[in-house]
N, C-alpha and C. Protein backbone atom coordinates (compact mmCIF):
# COMPACT_ATOMS: atom_id res chain seq x y z
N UNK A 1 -19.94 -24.55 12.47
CA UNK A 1 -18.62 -24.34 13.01
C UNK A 1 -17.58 -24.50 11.89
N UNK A 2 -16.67 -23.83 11.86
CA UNK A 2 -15.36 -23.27 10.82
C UNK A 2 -14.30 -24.11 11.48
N UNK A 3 -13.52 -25.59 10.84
CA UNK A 3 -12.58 -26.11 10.74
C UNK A 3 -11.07 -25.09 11.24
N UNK A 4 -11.26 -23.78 10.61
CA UNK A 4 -10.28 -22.76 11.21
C UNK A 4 -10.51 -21.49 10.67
N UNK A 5 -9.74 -20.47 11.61
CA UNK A 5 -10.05 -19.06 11.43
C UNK A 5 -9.74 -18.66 9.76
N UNK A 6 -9.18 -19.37 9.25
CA UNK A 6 -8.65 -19.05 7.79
C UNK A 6 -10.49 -19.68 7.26
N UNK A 7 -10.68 -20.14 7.54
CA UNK A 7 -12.03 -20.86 6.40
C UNK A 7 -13.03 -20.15 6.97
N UNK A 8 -13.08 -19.20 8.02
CA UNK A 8 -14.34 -18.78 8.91
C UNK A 8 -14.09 -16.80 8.05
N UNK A 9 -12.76 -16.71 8.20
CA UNK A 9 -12.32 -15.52 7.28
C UNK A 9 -12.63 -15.90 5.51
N UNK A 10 -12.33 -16.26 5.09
CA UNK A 10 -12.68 -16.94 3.50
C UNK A 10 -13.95 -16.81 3.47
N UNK A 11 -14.87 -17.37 4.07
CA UNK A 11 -16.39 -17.40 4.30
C UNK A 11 -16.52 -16.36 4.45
N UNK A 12 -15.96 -15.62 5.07
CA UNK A 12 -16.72 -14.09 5.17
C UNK A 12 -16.55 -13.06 4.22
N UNK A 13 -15.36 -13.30 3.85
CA UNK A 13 -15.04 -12.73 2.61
C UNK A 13 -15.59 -12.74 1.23
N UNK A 14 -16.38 -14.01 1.24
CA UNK A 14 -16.82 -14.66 0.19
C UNK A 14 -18.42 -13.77 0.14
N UNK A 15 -18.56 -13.79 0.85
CA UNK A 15 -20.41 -13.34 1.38
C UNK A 15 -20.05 -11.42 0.95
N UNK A 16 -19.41 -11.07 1.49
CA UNK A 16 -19.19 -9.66 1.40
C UNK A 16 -18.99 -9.15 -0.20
N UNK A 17 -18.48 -10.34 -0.97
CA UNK A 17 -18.02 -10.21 -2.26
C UNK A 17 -19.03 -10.39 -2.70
N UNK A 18 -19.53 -11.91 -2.49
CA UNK A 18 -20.67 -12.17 -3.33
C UNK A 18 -22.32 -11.44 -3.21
N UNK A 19 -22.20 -10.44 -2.16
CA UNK A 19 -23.46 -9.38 -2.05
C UNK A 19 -23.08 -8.23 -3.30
N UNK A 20 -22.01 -7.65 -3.30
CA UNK A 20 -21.01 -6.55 -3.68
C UNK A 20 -21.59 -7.33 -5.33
N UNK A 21 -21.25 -8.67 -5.66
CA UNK A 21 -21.10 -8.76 -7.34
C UNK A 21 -22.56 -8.83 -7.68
N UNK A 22 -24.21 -9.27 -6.49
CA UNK A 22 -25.24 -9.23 -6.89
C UNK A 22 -26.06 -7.79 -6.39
N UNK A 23 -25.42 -6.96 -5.87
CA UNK A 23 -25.96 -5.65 -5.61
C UNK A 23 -25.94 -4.83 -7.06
N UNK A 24 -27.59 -4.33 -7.12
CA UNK A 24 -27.65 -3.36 -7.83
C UNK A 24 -27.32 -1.94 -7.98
N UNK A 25 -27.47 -1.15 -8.62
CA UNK A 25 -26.67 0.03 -8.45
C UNK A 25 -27.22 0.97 -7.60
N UNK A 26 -28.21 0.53 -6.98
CA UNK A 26 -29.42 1.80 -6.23
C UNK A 26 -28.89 1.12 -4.87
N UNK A 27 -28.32 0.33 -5.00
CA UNK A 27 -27.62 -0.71 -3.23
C UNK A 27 -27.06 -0.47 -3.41
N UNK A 28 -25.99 -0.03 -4.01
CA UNK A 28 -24.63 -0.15 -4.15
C UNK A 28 -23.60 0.94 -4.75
N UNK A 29 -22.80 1.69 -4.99
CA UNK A 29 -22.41 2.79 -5.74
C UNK A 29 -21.47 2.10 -6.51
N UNK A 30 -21.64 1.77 -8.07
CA UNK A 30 -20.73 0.54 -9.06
C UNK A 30 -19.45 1.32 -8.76
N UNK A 31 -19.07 2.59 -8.51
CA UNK A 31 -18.15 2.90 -8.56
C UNK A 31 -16.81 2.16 -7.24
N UNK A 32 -17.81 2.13 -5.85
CA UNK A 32 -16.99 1.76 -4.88
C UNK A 32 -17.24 0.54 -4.76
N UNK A 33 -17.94 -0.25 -5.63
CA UNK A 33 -18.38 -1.77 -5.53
C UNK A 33 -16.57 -2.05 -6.32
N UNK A 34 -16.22 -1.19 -7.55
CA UNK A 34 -15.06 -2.00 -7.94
C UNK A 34 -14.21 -1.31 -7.42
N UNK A 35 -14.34 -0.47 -6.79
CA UNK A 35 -13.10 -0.32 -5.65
C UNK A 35 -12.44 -1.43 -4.94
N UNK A 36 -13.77 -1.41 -3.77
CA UNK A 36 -13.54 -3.12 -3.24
C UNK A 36 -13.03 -4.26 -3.37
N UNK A 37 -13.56 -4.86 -4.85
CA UNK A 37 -13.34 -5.44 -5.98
C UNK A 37 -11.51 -5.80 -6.20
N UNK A 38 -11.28 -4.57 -6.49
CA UNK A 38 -10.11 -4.49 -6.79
C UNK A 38 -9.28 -4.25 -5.38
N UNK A 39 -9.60 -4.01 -4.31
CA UNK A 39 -8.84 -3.94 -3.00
C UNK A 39 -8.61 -5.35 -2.67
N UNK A 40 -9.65 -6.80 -2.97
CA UNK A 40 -9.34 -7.74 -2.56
C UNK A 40 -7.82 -8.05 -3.36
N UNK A 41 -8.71 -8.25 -4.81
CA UNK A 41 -7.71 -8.18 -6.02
C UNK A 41 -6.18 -8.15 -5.47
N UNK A 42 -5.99 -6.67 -5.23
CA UNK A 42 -4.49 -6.54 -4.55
C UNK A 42 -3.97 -7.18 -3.28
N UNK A 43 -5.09 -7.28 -2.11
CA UNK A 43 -4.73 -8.08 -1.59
C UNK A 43 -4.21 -9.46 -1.68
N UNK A 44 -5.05 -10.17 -2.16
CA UNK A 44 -4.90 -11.63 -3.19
C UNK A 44 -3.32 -12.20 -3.61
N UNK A 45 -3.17 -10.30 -4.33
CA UNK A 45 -1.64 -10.69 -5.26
C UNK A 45 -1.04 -10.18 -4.16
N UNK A 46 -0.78 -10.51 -2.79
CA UNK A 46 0.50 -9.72 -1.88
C UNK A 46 0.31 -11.47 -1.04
N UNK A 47 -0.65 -12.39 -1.31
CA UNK A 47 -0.39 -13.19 -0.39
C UNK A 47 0.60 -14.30 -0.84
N UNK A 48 1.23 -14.94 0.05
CA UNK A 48 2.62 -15.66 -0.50
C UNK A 48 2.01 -17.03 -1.30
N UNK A 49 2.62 -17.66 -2.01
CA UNK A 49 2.15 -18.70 -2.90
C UNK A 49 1.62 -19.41 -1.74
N UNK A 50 2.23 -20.02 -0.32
CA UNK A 50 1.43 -21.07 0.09
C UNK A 50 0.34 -20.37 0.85
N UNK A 51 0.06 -19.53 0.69
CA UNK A 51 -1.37 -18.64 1.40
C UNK A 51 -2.24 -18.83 0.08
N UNK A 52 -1.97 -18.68 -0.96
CA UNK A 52 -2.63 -18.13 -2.29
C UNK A 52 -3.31 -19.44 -2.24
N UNK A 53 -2.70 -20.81 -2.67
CA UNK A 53 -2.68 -22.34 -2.47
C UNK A 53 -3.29 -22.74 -1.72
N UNK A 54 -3.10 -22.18 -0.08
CA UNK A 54 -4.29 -22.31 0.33
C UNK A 54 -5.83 -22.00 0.37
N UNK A 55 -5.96 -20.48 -0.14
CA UNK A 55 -7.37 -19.91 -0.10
C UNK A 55 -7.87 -20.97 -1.31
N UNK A 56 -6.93 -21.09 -2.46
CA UNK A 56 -7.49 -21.61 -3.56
C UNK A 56 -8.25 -23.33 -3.49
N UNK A 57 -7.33 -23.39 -2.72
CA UNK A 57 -8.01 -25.63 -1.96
C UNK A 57 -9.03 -24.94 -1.25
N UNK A 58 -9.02 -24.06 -0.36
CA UNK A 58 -10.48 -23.85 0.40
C UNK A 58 -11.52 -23.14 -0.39
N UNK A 59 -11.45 -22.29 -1.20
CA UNK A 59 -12.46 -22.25 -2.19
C UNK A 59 -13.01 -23.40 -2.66
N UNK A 60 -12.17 -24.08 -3.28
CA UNK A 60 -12.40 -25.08 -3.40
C UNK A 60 -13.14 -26.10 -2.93
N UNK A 61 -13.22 -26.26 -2.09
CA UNK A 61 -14.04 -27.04 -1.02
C UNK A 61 -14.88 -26.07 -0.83
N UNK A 62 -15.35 -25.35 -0.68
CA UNK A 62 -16.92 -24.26 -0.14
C UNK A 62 -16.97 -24.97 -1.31
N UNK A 63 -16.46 -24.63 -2.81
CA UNK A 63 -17.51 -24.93 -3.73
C UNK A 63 -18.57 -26.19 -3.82
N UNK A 64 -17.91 -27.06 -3.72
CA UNK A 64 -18.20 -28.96 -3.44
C UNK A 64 -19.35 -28.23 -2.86
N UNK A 65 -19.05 -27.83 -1.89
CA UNK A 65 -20.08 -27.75 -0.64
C UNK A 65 -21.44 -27.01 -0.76
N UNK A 66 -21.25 -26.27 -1.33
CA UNK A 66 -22.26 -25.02 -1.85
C UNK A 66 -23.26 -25.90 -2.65
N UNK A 67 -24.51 -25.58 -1.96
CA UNK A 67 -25.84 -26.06 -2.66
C UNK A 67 -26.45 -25.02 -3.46
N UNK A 68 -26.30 -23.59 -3.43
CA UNK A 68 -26.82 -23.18 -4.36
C UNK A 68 -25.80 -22.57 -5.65
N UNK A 69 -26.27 -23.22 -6.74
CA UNK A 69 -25.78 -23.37 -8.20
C UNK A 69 -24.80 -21.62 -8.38
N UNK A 70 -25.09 -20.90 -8.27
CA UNK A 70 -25.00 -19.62 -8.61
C UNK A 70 -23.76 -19.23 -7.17
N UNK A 71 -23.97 -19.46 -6.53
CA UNK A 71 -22.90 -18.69 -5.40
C UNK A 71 -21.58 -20.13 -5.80
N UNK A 72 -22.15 -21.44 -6.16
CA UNK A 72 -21.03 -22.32 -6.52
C UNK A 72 -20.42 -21.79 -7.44
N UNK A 73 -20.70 -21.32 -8.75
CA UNK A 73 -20.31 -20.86 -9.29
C UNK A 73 -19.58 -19.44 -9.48
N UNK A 74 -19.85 -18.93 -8.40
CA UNK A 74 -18.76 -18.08 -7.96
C UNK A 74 -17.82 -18.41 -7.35
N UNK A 75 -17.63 -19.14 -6.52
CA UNK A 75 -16.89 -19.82 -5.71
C UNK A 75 -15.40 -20.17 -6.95
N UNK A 76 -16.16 -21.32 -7.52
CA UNK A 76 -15.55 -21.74 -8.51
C UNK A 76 -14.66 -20.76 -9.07
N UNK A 77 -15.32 -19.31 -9.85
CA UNK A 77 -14.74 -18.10 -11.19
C UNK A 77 -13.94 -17.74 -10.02
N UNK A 78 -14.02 -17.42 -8.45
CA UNK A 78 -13.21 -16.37 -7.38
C UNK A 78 -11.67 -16.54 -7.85
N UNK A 79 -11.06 -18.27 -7.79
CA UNK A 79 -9.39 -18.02 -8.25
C UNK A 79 -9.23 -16.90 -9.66
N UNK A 80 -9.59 -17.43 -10.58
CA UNK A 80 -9.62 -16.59 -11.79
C UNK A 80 -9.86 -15.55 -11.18
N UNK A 81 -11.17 -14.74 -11.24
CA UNK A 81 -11.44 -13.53 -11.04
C UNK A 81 -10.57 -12.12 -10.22
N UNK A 82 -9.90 -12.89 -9.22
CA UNK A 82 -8.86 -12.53 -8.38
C UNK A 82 -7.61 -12.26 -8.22
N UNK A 83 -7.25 -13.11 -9.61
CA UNK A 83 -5.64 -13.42 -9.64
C UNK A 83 -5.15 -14.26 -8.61
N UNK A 84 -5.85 -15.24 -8.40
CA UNK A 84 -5.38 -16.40 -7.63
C UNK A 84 -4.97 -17.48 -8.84
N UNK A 85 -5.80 -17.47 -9.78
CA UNK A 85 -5.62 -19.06 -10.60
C UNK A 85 -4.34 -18.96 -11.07
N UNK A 86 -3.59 -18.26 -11.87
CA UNK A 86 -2.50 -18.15 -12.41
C UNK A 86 -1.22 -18.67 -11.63
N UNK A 87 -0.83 -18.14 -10.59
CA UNK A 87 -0.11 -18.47 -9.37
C UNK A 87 -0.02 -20.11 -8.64
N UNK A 88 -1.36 -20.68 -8.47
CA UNK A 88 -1.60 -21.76 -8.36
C UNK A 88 -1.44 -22.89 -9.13
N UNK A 89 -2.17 -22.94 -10.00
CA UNK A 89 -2.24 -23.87 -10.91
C UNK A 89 -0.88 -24.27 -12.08
């Protein structure tokens, strides 16, 4: 169970991404993988600082949380990768 619809959305978001960054190219077409990619991207940069602030504390926390090493570590790179870290920090 998801604390709230914002962390149950984040989670899902996260899974959709993180298939998209370990899909190979015979799964996946690289071309519309960074489409995607870059659709969050823009999304990301339209959300207001205390939205941004927030996804970034709840990343945050999945990460803690995350037992396997490799999706933590995405978790972790997502502010960066996104254009969340800059804004935040």
């Amino acid at each position: 169970m998801y604390s709230s619809l914002t962390h149950a959305l984040a989670e899902a978001l996260v899974d959709v991404l993180w298939f998209i960054e370990g899909s190979e190219d015979e799964q996946m077409d690289p071309d519309d993988a960074v489409k995607v990619l870059e659709g969050v991207a823009h999304l990301v940069s339209k959300l207001s600082s205390d939205q941004r602030s927030e996804l970034h504390d709840l990343l945050r926390t999945m990460a803690e949380a995350e037992p396997n090493l490799a999706r933590r570590e995405f978790l972790e790179g997502f502010p960066e990768g996104f254009g969340l870290h800059d804004d935040v920090l």
